[in-house]
C-alpha atoms as a PDB file:
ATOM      1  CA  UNK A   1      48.078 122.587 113.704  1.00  0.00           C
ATOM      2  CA  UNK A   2      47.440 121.686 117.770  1.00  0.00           C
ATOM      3  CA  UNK A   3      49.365 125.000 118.013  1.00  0.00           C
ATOM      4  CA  UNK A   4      47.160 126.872 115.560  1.00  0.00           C
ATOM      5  CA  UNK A   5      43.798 125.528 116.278  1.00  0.00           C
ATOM      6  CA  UNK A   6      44.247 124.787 120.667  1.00  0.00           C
ATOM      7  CA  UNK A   7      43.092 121.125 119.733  1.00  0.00           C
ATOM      8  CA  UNK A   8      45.338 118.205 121.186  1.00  0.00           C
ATOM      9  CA  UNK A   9      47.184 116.984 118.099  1.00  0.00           C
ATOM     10  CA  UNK A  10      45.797 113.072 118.081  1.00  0.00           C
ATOM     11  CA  UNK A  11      42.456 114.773 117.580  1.00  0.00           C
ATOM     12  CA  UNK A  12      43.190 116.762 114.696  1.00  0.00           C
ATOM     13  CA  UNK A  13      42.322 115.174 110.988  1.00  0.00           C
ATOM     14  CA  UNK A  14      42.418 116.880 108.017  1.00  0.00           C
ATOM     15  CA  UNK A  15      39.447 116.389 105.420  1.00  0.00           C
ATOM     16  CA  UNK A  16      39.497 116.423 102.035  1.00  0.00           C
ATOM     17  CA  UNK A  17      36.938 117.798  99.962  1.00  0.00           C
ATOM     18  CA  UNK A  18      35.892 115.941  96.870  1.00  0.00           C
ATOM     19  CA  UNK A  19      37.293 116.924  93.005  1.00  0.00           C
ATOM     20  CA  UNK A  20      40.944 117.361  92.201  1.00  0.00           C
ATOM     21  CA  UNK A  21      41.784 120.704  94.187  1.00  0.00           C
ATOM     22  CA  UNK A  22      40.345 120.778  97.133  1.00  0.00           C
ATOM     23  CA  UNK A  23      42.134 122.108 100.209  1.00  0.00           C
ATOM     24  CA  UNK A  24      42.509 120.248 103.229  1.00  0.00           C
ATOM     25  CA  UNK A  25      40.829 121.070 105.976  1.00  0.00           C
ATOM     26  CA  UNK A  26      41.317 120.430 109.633  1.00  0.00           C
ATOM     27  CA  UNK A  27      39.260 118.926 112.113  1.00  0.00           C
ATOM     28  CA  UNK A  28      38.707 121.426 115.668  1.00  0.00           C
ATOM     29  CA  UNK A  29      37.918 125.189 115.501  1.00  0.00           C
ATOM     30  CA  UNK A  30      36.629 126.056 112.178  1.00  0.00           C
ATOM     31  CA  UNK A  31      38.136 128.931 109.897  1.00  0.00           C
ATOM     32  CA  UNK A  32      41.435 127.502 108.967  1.00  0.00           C
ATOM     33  CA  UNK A  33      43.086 126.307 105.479  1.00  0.00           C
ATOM     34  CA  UNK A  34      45.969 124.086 104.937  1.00  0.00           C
ATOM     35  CA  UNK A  35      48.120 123.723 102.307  1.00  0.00           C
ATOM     36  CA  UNK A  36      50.610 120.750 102.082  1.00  0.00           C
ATOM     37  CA  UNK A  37      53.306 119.442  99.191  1.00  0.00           C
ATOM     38  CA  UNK A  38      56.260 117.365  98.779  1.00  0.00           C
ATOM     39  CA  UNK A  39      58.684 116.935  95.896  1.00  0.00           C
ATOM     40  CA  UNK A  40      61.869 114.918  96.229  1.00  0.00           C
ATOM     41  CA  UNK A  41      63.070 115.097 100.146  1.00  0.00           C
ATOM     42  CA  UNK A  42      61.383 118.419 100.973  1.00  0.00           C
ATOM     43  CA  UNK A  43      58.053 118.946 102.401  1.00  0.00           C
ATOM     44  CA  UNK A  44      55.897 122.475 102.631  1.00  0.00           C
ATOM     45  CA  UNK A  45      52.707 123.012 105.076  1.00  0.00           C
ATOM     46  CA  UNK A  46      50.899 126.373 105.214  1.00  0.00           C
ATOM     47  CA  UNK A  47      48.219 127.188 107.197  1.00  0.00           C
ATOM     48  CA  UNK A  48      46.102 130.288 107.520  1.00  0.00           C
ATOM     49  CA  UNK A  49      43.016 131.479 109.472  1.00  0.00           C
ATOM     50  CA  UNK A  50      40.064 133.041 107.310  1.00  0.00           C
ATOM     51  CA  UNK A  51      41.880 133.014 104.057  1.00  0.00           C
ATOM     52  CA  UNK A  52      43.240 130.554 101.723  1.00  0.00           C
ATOM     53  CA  UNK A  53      46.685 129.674 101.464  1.00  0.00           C
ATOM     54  CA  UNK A  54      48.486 127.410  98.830  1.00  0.00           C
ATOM     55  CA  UNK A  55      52.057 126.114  98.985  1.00  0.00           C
ATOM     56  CA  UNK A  56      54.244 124.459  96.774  1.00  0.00           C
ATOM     57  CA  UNK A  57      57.824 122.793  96.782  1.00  0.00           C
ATOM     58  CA  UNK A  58      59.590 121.368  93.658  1.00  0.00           C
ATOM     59  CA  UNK A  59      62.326 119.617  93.026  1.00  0.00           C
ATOM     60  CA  UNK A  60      64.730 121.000  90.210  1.00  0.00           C
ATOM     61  CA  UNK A  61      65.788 119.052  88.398  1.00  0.00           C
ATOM     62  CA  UNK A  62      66.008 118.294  84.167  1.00  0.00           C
ATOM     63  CA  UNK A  63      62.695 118.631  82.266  1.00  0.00           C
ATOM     64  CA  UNK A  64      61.867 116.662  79.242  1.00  0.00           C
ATOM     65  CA  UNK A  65      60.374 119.369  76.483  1.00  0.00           C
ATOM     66  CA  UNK A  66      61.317 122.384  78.250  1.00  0.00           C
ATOM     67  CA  UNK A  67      59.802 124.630  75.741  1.00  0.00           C
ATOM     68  CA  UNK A  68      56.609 122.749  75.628  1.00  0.00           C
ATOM     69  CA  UNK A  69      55.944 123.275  79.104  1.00  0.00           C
ATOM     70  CA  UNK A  70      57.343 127.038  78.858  1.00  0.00           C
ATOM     71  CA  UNK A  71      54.253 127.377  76.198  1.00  0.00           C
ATOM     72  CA  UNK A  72      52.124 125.533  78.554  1.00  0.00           C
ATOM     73  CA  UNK A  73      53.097 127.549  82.164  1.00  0.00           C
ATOM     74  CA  UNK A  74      52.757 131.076  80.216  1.00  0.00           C
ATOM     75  CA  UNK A  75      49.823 132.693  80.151  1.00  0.00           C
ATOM     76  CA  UNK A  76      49.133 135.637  77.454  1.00  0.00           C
ATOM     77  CA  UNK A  77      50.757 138.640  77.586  1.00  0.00           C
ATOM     78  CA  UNK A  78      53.086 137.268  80.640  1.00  0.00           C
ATOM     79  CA  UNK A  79      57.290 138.426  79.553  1.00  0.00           C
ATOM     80  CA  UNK A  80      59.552 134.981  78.297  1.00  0.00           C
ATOM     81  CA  UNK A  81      61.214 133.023  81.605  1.00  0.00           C
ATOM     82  CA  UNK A  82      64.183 135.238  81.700  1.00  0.00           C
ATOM     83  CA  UNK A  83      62.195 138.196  81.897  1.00  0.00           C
ATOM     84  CA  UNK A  84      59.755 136.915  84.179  1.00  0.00           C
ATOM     85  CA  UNK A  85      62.268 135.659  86.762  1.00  0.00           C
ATOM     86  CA  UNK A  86      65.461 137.377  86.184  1.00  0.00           C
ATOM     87  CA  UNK A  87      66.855 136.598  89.555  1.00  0.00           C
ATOM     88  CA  UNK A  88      67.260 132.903  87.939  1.00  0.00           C
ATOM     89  CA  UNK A  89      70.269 132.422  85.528  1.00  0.00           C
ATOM     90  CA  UNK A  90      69.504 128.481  84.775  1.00  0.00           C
ATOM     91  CA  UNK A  91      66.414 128.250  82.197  1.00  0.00           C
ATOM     92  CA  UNK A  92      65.673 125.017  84.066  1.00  0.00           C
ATOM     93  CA  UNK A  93      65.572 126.282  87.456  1.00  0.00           C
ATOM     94  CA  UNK A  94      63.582 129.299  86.197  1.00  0.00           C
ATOM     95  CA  UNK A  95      60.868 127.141  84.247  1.00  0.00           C
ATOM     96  CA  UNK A  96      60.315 124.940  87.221  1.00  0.00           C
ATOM     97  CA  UNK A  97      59.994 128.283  89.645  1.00  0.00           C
ATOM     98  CA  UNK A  98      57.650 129.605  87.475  1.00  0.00           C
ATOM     99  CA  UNK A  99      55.294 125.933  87.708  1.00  0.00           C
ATOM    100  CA  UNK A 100      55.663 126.166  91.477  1.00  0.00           C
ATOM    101  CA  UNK A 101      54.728 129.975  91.789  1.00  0.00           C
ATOM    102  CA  UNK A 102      51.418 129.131  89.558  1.00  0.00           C
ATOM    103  CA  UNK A 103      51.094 125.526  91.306  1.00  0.00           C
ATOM    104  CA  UNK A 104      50.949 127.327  94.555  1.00  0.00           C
ATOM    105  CA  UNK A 105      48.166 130.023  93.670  1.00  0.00           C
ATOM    106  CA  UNK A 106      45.946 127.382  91.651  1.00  0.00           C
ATOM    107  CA  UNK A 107      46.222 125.210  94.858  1.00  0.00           C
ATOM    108  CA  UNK A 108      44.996 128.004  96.958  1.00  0.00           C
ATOM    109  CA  UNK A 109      41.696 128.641  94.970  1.00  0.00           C
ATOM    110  CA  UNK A 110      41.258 125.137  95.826  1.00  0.00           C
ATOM    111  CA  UNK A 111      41.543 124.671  91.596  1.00  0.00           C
ATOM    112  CA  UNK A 112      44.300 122.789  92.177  1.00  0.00           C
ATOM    113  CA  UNK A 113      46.904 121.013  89.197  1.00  0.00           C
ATOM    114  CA  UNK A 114      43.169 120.059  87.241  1.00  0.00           C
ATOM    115  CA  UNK A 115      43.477 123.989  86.339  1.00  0.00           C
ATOM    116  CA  UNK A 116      45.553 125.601  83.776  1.00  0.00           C
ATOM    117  CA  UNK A 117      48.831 126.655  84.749  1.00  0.00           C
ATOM    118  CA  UNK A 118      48.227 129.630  81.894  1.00  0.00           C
ATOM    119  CA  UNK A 119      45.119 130.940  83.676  1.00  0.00           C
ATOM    120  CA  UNK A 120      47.745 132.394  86.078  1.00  0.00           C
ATOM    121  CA  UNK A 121      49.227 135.832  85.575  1.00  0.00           C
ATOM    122  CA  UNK A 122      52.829 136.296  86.766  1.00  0.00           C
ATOM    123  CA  UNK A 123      53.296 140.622  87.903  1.00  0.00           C
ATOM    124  CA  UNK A 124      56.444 141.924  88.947  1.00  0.00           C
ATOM    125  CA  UNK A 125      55.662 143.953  91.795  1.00  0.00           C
ATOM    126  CA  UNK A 126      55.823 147.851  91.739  1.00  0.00           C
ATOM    127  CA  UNK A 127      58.559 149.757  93.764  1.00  0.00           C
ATOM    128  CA  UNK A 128      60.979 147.012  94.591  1.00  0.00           C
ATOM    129  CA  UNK A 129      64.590 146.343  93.518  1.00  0.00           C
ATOM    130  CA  UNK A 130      64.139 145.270  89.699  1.00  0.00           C
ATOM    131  CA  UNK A 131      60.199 144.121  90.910  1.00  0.00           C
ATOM    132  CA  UNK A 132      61.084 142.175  92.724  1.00  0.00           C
ATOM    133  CA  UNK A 133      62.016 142.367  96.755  1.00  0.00           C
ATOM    134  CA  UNK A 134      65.277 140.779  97.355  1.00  0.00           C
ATOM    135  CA  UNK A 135      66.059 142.482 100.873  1.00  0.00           C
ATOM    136  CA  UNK A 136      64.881 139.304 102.900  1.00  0.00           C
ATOM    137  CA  UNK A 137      66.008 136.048 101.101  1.00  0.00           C
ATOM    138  CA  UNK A 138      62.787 135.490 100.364  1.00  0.00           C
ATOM    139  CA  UNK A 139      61.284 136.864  96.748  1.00  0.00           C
ATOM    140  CA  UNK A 140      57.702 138.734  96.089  1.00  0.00           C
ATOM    141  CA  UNK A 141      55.756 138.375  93.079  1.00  0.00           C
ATOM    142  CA  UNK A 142      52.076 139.297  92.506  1.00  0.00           C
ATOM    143  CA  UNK A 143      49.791 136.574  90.716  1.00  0.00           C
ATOM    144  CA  UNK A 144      46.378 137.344  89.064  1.00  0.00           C
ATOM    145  CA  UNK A 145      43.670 134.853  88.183  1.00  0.00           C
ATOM    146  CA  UNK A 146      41.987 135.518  84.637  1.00  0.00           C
ATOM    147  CA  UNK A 147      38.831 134.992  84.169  1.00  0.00           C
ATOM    148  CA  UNK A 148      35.406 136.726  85.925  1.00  0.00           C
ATOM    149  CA  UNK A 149      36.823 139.088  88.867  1.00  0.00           C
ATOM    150  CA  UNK A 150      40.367 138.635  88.522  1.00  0.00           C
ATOM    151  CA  UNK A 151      41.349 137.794  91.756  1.00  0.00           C
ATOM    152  CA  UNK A 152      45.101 138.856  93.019  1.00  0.00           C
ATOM    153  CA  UNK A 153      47.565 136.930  94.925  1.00  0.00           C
ATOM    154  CA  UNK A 154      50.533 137.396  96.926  1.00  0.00           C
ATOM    155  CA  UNK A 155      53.035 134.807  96.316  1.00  0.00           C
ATOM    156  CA  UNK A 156      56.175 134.694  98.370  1.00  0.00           C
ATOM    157  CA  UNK A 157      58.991 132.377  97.151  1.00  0.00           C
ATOM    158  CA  UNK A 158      62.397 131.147  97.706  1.00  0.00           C
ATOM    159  CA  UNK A 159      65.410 129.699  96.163  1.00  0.00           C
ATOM    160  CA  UNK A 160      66.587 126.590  98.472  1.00  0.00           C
ATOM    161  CA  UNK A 161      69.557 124.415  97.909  1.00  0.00           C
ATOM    162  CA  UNK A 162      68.129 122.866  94.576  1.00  0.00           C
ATOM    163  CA  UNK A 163      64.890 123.248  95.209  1.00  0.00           C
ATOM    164  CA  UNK A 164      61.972 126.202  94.720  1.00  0.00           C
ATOM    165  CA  UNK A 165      59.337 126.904  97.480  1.00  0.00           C
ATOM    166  CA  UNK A 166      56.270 129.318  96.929  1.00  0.00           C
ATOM    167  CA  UNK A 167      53.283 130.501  99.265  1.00  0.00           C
ATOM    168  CA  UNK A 168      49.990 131.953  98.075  1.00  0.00           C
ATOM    169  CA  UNK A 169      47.234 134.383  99.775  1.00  0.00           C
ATOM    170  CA  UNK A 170      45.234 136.770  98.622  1.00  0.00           C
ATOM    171  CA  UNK A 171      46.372 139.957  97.943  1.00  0.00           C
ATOM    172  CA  UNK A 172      45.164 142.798 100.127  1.00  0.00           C
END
């Protein structure tokens, strides 16, 4: 953030805002939006100027009642996990992508894990290798809020050594 914001580092703090979603934000030169999670021994931190940002890391690793969360993460309409995320062959691995994708968007409205997981949209994006753009390691999805205004987000994600990492802005 001292690199981001031109503030000496012991002088940056990072508020946050009341309720369970809010989005830090740091102390110095106003405009910015951070993002931070953990899950095992991995931690994420994005940061953006003028626009939210959400980020989320998980863990993968076995899940008690997969199908009950599957019901839970999909929202209506949205294809089954291995439709959705066809770049993942374990179900596991593909159920918890799909939390951390959603986690990362509802955590950049500032809604946060209080908010349905199912009031987020998964898209496969138009015009890329199976919808989905696997020419930089990283993957692409589109996300859309229900709800008054559906709002759009960009989600970028990846696949790390056992664990699942996913950014959110708005689309443009």
């Amino acid at each position: 953030m001292s690199r981001l914001t031109g503030e000496p580092a012991p002088e940056i703090t990072l508020a946050l805002p009341p309720g369970p979603g809010g989005q830090a934000l740091p102390s110095g030169p106003g405009g910015w939006r951070v993002s931070i999670a953990h899950s095992g021994e991995l931690a994420a931190a994005a940061a953006a100027h003028g626009v939210a940002v959400g980020v989320d890391v998980e863990l993968v690793r076995p899940v008690k009642r997969p199908g009950r969360l599957a019901k839970r993460l999909r929202a209506p309409g949205e294809p089954a996990l291995d439709q959705a995320l066809p770049m993942v062959s374990n179900p596991v691995a593909a159920l918890i992508l799909m939390w951390t994708l959603k986690e990362s968007v509802l955590k950049a409205t500032g809604a946060g894990i209080g908010a349905s997981p199912a009031s987020v949209r998964l898209a496969r994006v138009e015009g890329t290798d199976g919808g989905w753009d696997r020419g930089t390691g990283e993957e692409f999805a589109l996300a859309f809020m229900r709800g008054p205004g559906e709002a759009c987000w960009e989600t970028r994600f990846t696949l790390l050594e056992g664990y699942c990492l996913a950014v959110s802005l708005p689309a443009s």
